[in-house]
Protein backbone atom coordinates (compact mmCIF):
# COMPACT_ATOMS: atom_id res chain seq x y z
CA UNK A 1 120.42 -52.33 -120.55
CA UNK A 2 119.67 -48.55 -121.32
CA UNK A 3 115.83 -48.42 -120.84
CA UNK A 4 114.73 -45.75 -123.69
CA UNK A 5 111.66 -43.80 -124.67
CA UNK A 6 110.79 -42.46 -128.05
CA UNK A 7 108.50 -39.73 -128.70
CA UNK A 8 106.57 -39.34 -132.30
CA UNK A 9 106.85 -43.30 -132.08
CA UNK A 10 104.49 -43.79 -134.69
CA UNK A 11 106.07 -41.33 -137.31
CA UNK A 12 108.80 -42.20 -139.81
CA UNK A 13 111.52 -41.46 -137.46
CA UNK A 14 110.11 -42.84 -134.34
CA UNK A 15 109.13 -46.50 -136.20
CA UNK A 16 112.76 -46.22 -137.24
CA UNK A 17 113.74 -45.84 -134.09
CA UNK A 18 111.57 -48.65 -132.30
CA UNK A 19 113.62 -51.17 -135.11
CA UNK A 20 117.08 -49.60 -133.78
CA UNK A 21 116.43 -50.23 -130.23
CA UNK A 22 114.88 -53.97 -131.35
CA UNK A 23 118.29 -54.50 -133.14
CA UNK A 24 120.66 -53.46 -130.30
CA UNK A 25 121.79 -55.70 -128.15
CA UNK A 26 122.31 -52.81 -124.93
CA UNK A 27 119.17 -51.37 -124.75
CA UNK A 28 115.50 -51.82 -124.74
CA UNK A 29 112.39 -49.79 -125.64
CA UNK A 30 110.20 -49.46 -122.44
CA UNK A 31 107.96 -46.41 -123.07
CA UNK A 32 106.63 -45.18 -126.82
CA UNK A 33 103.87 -41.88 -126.95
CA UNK A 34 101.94 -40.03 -129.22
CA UNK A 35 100.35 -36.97 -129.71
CA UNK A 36 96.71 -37.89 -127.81
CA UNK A 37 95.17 -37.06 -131.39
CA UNK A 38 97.19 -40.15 -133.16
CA UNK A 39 95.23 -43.38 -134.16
CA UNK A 40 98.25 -45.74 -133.03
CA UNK A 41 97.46 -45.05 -129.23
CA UNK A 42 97.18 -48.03 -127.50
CA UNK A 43 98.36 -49.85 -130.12
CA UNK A 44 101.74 -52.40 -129.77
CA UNK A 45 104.54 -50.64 -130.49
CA UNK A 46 105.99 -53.37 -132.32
CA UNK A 47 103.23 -53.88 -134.51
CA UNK A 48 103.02 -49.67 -135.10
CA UNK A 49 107.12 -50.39 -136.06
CA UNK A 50 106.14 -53.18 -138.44
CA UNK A 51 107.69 -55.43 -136.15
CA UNK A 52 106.82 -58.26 -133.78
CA UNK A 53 104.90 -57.28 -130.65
CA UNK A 54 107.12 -56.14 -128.13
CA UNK A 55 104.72 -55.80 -125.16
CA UNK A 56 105.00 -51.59 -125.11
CA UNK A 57 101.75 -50.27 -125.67
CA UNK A 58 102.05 -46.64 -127.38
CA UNK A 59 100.37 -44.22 -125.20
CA UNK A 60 99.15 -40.10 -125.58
CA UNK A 61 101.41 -38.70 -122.68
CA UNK A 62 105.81 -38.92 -121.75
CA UNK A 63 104.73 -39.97 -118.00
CA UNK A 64 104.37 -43.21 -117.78
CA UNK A 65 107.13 -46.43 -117.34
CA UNK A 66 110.67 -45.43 -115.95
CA UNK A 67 113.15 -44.35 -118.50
CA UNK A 68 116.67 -43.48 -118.70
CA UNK A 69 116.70 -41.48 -121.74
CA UNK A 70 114.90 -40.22 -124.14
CA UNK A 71 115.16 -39.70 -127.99
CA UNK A 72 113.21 -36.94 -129.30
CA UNK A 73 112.78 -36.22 -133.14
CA UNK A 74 109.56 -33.95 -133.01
CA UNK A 75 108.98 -30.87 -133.07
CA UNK A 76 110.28 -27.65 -131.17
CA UNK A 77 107.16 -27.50 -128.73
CA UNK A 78 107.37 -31.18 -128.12
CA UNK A 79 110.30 -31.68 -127.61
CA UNK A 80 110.52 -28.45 -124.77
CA UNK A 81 107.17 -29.77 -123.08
CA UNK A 82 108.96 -32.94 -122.83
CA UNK A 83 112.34 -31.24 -121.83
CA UNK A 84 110.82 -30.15 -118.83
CA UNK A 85 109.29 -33.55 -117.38
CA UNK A 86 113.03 -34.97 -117.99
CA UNK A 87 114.52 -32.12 -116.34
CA UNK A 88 112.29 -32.38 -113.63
CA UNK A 89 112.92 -36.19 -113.04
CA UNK A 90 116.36 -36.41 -114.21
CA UNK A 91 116.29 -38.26 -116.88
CA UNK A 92 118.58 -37.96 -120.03
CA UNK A 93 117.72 -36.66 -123.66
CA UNK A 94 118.96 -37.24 -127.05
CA UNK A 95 117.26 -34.52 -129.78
CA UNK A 96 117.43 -34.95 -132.86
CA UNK A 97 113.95 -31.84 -133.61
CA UNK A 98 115.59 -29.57 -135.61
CA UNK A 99 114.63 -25.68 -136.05
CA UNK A 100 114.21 -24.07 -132.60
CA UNK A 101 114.38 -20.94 -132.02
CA UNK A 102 117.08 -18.96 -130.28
CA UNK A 103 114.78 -18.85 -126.91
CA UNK A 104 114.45 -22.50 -126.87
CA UNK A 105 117.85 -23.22 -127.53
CA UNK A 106 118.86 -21.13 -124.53
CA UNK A 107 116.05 -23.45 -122.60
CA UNK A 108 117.91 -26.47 -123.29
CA UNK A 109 121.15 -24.91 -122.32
CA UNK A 110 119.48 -24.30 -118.94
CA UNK A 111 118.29 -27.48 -118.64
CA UNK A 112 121.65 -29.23 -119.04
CA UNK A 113 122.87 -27.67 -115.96
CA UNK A 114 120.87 -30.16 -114.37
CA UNK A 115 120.94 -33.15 -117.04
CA UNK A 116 122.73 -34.58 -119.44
CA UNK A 117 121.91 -34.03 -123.15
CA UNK A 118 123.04 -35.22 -126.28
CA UNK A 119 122.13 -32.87 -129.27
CA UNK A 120 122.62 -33.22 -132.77
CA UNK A 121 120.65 -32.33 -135.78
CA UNK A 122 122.25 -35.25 -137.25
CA UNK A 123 123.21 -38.71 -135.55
CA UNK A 124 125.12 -40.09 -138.44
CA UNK A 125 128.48 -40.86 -137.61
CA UNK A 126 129.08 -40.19 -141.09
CA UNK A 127 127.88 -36.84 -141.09
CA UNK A 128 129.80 -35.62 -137.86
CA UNK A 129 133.09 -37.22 -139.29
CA UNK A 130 131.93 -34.47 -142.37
CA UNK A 131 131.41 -31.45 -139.95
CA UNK A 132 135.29 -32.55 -139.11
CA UNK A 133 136.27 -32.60 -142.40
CA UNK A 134 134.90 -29.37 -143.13
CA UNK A 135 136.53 -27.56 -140.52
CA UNK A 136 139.92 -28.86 -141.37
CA UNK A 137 138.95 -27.65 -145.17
CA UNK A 138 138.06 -23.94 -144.39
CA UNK A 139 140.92 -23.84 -142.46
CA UNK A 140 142.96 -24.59 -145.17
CA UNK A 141 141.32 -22.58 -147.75
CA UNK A 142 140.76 -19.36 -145.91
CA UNK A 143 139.24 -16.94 -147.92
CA UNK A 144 140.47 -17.64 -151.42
CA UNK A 145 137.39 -19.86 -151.99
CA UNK A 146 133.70 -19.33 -152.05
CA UNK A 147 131.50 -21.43 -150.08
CA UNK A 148 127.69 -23.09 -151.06
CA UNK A 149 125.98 -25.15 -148.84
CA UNK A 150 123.39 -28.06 -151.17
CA UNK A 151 121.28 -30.21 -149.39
CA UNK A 152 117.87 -31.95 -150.74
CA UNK A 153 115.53 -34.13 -148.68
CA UNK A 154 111.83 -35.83 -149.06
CA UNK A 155 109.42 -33.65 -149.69
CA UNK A 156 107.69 -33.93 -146.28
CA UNK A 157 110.36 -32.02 -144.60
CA UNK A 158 108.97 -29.29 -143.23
CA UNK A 159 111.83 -26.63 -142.39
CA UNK A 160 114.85 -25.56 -144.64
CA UNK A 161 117.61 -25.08 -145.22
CA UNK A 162 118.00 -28.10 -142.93
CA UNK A 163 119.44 -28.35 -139.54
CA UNK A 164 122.50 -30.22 -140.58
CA UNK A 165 122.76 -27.79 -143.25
CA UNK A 166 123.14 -25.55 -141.28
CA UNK A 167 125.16 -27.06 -138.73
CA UNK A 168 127.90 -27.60 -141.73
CA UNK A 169 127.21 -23.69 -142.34
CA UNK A 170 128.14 -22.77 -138.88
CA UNK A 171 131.45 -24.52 -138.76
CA UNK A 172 132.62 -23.18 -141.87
CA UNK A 173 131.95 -19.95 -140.75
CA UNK A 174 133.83 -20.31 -137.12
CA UNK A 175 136.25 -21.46 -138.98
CA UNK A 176 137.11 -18.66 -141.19
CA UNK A 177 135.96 -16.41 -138.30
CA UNK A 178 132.69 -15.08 -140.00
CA UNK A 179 128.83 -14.90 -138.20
CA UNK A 180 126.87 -16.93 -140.11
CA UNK A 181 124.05 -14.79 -139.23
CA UNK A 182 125.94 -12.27 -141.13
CA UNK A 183 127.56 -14.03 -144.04
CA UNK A 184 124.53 -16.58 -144.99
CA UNK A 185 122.81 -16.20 -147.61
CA UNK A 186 119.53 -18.31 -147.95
CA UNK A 187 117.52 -17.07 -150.81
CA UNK A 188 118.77 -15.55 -154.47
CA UNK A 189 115.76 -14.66 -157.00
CA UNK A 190 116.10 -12.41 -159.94
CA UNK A 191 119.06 -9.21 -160.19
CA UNK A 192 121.19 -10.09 -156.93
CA UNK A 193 124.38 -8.84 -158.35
CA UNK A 194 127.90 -9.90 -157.63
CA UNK A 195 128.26 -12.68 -154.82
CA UNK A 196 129.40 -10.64 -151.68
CA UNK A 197 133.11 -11.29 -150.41
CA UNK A 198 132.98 -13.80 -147.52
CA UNK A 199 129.55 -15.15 -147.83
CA UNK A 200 128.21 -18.49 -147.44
CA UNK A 201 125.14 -19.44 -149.73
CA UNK A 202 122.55 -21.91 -149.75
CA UNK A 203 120.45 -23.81 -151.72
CA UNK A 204 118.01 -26.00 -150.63
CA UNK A 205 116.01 -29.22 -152.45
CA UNK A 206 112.78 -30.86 -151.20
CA UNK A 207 111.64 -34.19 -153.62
CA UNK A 208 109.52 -37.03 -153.38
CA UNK A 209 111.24 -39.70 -150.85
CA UNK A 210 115.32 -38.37 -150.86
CA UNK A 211 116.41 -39.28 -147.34
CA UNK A 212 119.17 -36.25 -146.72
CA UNK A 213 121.93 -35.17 -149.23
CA UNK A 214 124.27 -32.79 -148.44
CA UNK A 215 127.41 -31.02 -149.67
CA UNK A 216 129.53 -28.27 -148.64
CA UNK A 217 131.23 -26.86 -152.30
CA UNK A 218 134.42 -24.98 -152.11
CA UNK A 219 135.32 -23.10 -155.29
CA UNK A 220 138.24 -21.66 -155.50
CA UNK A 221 140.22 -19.90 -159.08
CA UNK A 222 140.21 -23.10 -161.84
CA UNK A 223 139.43 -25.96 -158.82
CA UNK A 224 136.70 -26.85 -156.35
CA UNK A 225 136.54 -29.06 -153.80
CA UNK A 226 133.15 -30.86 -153.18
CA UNK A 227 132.21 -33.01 -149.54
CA UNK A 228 129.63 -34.97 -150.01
CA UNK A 229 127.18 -36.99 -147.37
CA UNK A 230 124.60 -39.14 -148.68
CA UNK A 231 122.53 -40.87 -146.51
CA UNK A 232 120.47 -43.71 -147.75
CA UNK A 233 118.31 -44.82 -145.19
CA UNK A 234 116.73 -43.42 -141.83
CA UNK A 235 118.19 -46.44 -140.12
CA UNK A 236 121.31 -44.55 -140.13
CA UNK A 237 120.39 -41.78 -138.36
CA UNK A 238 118.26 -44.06 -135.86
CA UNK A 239 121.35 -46.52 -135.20
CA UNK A 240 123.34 -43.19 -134.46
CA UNK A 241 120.35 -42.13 -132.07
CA UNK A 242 120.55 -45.45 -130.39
CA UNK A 243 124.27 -45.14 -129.57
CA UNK A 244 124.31 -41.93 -128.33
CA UNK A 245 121.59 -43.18 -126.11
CA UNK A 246 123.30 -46.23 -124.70
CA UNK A 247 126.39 -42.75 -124.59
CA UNK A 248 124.69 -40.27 -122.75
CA UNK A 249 123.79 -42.30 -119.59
CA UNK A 250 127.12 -42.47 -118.08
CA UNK A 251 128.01 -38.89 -118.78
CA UNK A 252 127.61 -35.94 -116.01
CA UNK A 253 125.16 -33.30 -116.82
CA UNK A 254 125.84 -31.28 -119.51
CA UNK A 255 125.14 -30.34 -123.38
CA UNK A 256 126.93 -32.64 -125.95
CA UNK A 257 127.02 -33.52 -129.57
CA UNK A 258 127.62 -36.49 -131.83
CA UNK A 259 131.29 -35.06 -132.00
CA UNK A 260 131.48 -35.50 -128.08
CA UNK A 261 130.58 -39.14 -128.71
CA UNK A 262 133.01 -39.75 -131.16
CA UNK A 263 136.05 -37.93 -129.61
CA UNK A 264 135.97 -35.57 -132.18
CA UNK A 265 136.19 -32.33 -130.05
């Protein structure tokens, strides 16, 4: 059994997470923590989860019972503090935070020297069977097509365009050999002119309780070509989480994806 930690374990993600775990037969949930400020400390985590106790008291600090892995879906200066204990005591990661910053990205590039970690800003399998599909599309397509980047989540969310988005932005652009950095295009608002060759726009939504829709649009002279990923409930994301945990444990030290996982790459 793959003995797992969650972080944020009484936010949306992490009570999501504590079902997932419940529900899998190969692992178990041994530690669950909390920002020291959160009312669930010391609560069950179960009962936090909605679920049956499970004898895992929620607690304000990452040290505590022995874990094999982690899943983190927090923020950027959690989810570093916390890379640091698991570097330090070699134990494995899954991250799911999206929006850090260059410098922290490097940080958990350094740390994988030393550990292995699965990241992804999205865990559906669904999704990283999309990034696939993408790449095989702007391959084809080249540059006789123009390229938009949708996506629309809850309202809650709290960074945009999101980090799937633009995951799917980034492997468009590699393959058609463009810098994203470069080419994307995140805002338009009043006389913008004529769309640049070779950029890649986005557009991003943010409504009451939408879980994560996204779609990579490819319109080319008289035809477009639309992938779509609609994801419908959290579950799938926390499922994926799961399995890459139950994943990650047997692999050397190292940085990985959901692609990895798959045998996508």
């Amino acid at each position: 059994m793959t003995r797992i930690a969650v972080s944020g374990a009484s936010g949306r993600m992490g009570r999501t997470l504590i079902e997932a775990i419940n529900t899998d037969g190969n692992s178990e949930l041994v530690h669950a923590f909390e920002q020291p400020s959160c009312d669930q400390i010391g609560m069950d985590a179960g009962a936090v989860a909605g679920l049956t106790p499970l004898n895992v008291l929620v607690t304000d600090s990452i040290d505590g019972p022995m874990f094999d892995v982690l899943i983190e879906f927090t923020t950027p200066s959690a989810t570093l503090s916390h890379l640091q204990f698991c570097r330090q005591h070699r134990r494995c990661m899954v991250i799911g935070t999206t929006g850090l910053a260059e410098e922290q990205q490097v940080m958990l590039k350094a740390a994988s020297k030393d550990i292995a970690i699965l990241q992804a800003p999205n865990m559906s399998a669904g999704i990283n069977l999309t990034l696939k599909l993408l790449q095989v599309a702007a391959q084809a397509l080249g540059d006789s097509v123009d390229v938009e980047v949708i996506e629309a989540h809850h309202r809650h969310k709290v960074d945009a365009p999101s980090g799937t988005a633009l995951r799917m932005g980034e492997v468009v652009a590699q393959a058609l050999g463009r810098d994203l950095d470069t080419h994307g295009v995140f805002a338009r608002h009043g006389l913008t002119g004529a769309r640049e060759p070779k950029t890649i726009g986005f557009s991003t939504i943010r409504a009451s309780d939408i879980v994560g829709e996204h779609t990579v649009m490819f319109a080319g002279p008289g035809e477009r070509i639309e992938i779509t990923h609609r994801a419908t409930s959290r579950m799938t994301f926390a499922a994926g989480a799961v399995r890459a945990a139950n994943w990650i444990v047997e692999q050397p030290p190292g940085l990985y994806d959901v692609q990895d996982l798959l045998g996508l790459n």
